[in-house]
Protein backbone atom coordinates (compact mmCIF):
# COMPACT_ATOMS: atom_id res chain seq x y z
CA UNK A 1 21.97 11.19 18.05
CA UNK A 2 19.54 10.89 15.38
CA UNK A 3 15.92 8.70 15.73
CA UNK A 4 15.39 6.96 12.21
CA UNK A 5 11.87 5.28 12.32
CA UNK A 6 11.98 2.01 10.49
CA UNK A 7 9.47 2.38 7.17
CA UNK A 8 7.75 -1.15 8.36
CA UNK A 9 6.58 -0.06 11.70
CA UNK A 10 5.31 3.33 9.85
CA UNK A 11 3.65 1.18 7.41
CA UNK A 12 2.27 -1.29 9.78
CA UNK A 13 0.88 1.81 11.79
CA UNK A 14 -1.36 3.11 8.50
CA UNK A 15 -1.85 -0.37 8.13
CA UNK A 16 -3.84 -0.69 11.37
CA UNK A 17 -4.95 2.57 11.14
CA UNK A 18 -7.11 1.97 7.62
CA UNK A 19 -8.58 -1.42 8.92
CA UNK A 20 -9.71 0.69 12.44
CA UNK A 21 -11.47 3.33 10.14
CA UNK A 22 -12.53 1.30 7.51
CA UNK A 23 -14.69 -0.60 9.95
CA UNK A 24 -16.04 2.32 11.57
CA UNK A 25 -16.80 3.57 8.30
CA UNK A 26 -18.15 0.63 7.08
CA UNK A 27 -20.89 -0.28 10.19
CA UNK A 28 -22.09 3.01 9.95
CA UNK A 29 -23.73 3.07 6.92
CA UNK A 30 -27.19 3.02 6.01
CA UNK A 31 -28.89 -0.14 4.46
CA UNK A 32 -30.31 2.50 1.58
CA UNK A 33 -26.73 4.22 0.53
CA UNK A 34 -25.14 0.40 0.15
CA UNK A 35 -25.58 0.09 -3.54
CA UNK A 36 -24.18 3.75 -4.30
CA UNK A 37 -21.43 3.33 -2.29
CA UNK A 38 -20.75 0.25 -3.11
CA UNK A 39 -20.15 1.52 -6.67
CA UNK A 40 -17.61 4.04 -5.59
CA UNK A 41 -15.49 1.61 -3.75
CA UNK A 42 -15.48 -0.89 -6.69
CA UNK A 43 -13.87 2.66 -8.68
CA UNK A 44 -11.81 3.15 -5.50
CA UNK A 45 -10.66 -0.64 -5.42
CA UNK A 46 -9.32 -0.22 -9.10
CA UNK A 47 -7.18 2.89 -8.50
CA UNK A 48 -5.65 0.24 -5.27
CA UNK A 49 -4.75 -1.92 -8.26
CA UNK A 50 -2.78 0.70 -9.97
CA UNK A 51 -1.34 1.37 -6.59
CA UNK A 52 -0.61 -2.09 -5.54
CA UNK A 53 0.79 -2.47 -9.18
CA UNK A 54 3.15 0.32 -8.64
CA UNK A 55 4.28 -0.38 -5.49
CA UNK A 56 5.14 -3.71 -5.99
CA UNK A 57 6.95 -2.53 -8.85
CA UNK A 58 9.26 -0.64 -7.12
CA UNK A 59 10.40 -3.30 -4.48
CA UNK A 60 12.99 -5.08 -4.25
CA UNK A 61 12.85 -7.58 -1.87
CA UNK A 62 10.64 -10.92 -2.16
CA UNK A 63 8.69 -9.89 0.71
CA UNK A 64 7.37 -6.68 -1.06
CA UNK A 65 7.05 -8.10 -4.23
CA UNK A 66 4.34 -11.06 -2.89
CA UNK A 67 2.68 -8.32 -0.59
CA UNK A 68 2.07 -6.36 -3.94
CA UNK A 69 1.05 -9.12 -6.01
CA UNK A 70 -1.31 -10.37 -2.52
CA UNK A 71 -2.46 -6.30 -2.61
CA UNK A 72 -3.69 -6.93 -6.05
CA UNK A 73 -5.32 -9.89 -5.52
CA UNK A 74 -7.70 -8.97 -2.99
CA UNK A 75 -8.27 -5.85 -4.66
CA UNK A 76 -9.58 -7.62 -7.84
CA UNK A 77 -11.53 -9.74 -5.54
CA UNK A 78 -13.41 -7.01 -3.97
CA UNK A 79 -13.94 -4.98 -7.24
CA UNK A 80 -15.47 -8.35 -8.82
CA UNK A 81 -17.56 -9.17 -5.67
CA UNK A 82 -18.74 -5.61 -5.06
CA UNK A 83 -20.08 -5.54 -8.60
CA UNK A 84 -21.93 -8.87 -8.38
CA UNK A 85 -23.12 -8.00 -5.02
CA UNK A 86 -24.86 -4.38 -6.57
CA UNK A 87 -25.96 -6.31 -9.28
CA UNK A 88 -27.84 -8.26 -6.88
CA UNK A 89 -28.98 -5.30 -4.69
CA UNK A 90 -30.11 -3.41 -8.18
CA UNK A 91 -32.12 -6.29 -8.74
CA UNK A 92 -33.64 -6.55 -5.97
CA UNK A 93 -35.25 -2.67 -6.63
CA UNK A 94 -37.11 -3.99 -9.63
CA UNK A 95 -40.56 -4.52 -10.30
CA UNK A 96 -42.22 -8.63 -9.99
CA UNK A 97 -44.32 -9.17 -12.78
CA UNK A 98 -47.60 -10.11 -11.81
CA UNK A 99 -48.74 -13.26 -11.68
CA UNK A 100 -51.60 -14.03 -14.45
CA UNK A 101 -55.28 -14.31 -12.37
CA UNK A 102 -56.16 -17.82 -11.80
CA UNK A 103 -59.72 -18.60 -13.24
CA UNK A 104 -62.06 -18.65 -11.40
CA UNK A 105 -64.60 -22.04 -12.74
CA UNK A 106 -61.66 -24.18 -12.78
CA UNK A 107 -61.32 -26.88 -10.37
């Protein structure tokens, strides 16, 4: 008798698999390597796009076709939020200009 594991439930398994590491990974980092790797996982969110893309290509059924096109959707939203949130870190690096000196006989 032969044991035929259903492709959901070995999907599902990854599934929960990447969201249990991701988080680990994820709380463990250091406030001062946040902008770097934030950069790297807007590059690694765009190769998911070309993923999500592909995969939902190759469905068939409904069901895969709207979890590729909902793959690609959060995807894009994380690439365009992680670049406007290390534009916002980046800025916060750079240098105030000083204020001009008030005088000092004016009242």
């Amino acid at each position: 008798m032969e044991h035929i594991v259903n492709p959901t439930i070995t999907n599902l398994i990854i599934f929960v698999l990447a969201i249990y590491v991701g988080y680990h990974v994820v709380w463990t980092v250091t406030p001062a390597l946040h902008t770097p790797l934030m950069a790297v996982t807007n590059a690694i969110s765009a190769i998911v796009i070309v993923g999500a893309m592909l995969a939902a290509a190759l469905t068939e059924t409904p069901l895969g076709k709207g979890m590729g096109v909902l793959a690609v959707a959060l995807a894009a939203v994380n690439i365009f939020g992680g670049f406007l949130v290390t534009r916002r870190m980046l800025e916060m690096f750079k240098k105030k200009d000083k204020k001009p000196a008030a005088k000092e006989g004016a009242k």
